[in-house]
Structures are given as structure tokens and as C-alpha cells.
Protein backbone atom coordinates (compact mmCIF):
# COMPACT_ATOMS: atom_id res chain seq x y z
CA UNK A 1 -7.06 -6.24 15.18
CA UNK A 2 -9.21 -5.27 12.17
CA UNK A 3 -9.21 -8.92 10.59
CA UNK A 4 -6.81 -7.63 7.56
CA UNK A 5 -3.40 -9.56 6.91
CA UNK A 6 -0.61 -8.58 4.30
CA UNK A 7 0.96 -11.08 1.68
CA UNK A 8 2.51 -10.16 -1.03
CA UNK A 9 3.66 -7.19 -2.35
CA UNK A 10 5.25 -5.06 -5.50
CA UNK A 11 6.71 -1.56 -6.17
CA UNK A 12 6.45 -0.84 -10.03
CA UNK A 13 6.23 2.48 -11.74
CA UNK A 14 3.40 3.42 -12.44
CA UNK A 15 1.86 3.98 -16.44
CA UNK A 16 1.95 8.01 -16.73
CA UNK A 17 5.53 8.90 -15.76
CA UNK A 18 6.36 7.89 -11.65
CA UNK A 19 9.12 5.94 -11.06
CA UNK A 20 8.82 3.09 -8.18
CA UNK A 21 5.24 4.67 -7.24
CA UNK A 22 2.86 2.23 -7.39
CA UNK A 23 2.27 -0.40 -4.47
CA UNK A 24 0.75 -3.36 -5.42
CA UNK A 25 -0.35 -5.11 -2.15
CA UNK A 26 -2.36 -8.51 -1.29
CA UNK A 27 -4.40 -8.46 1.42
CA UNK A 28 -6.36 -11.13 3.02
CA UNK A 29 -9.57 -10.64 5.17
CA UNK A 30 -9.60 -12.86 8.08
CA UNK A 31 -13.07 -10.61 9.07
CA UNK A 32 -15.10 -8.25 7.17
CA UNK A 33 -13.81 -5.30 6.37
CA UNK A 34 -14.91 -1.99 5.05
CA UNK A 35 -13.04 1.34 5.23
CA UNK A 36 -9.67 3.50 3.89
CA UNK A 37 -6.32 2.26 4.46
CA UNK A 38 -3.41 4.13 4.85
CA UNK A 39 0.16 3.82 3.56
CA UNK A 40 2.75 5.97 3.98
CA UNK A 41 6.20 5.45 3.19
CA UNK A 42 9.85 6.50 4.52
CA UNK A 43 13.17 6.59 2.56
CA UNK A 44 16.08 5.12 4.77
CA UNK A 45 16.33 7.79 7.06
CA UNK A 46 12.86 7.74 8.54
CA UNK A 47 12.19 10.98 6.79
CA UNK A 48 8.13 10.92 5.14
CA UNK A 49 8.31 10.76 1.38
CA UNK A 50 4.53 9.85 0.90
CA UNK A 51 0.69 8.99 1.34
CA UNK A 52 -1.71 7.43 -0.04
CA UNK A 53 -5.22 6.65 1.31
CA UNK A 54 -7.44 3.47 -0.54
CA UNK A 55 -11.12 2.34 0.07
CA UNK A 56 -10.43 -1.32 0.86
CA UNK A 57 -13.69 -3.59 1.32
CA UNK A 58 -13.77 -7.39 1.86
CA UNK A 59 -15.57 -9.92 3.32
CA UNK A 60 -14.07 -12.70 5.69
CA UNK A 61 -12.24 -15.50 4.06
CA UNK A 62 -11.62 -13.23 0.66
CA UNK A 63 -8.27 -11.97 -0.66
CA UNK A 64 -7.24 -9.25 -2.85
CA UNK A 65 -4.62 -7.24 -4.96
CA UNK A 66 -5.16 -3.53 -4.50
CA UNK A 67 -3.40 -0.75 -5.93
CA UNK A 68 -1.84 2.17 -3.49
CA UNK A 69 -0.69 4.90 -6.50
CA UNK A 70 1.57 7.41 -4.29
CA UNK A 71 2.31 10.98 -6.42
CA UNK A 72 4.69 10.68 -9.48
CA UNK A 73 7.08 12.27 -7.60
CA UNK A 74 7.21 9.55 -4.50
CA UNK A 75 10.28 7.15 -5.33
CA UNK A 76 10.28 4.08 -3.17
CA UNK A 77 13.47 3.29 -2.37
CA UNK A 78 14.56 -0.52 -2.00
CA UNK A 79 15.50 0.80 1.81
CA UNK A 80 12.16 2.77 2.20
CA UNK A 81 9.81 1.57 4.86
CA UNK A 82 5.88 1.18 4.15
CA UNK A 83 3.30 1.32 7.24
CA UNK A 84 -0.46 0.70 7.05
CA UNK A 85 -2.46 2.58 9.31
């Protein structure tokens, strides 16, 4: 509704110590766009393991790569579920 698609994405750790942390995430503006996103994510039982909130800003027709850093202690698990809000 916001004129903001997904592509691709990566889970790497991150440089000082997390493991499976850091959320790499491409994201295409179909409109222009200017506020925080949102991610949390879920291990495989639904249960909340972490959020992160980003300043994204774009304007219509660009794409980007932005980085969502959750706390060291986040581990996405291959099963986990993201959401953008």
C-alpha cells in the first residue's frame, strides 16, 4: 500500500560477535517513500525473538540494500519468520 516491494534477501552474522543477526534486505520503491520500517522476527514456534526499527527513504523507481542489525543475541533461525510492519 506504501509503494515498497521486497526482493532479495540475506541473514549473515554480523562483524562484532552475533550470529545470524544481520538482515540484509532489497527493497524497491514503486512510490516515494520516507519513514522507519519494522522487522521483527519469530523462531519456528511463533514465539518473538526480535526487533529492529530502520529509517528507509526512497524515491519512486529506486532500489536499495539496507541493513536491519537485530541484537547480538537474536539468532535467526533457517525456520524463523521475518514481518515488515
Amino acid at each position: 500500500a506504501d509503494g515498497l516491494q521486497t526482493g532479495k534477501f540475506s541473514i549473515q552474522n554480523d562483524t562484532v560477535g552475533g550470529q545470524n543477526n544481520l538482515l540484509t534486505l532489497y527493497l524497491i520503491f514503486n512510490r516515494d517513500f520516507d519513514k522507519p520500517i519494522l522487522v521483527k522476527a519469530f523462531d519456528k514456534t511463533g514465539l518473538e525473538v526480535g526487533r529492529v526499527k530502520l529509517s528507509v527513504d526512497g524515491r519512486a523507481g529506486d532500489a536499495k540494500y539496507y541493513d536491519f542489525l537485530f541484537d547480538k543475541r537474536t539468532y535467526i533461525e533457517v525456520k524463523s519468520k521475518l514481518t515488515i510492519e
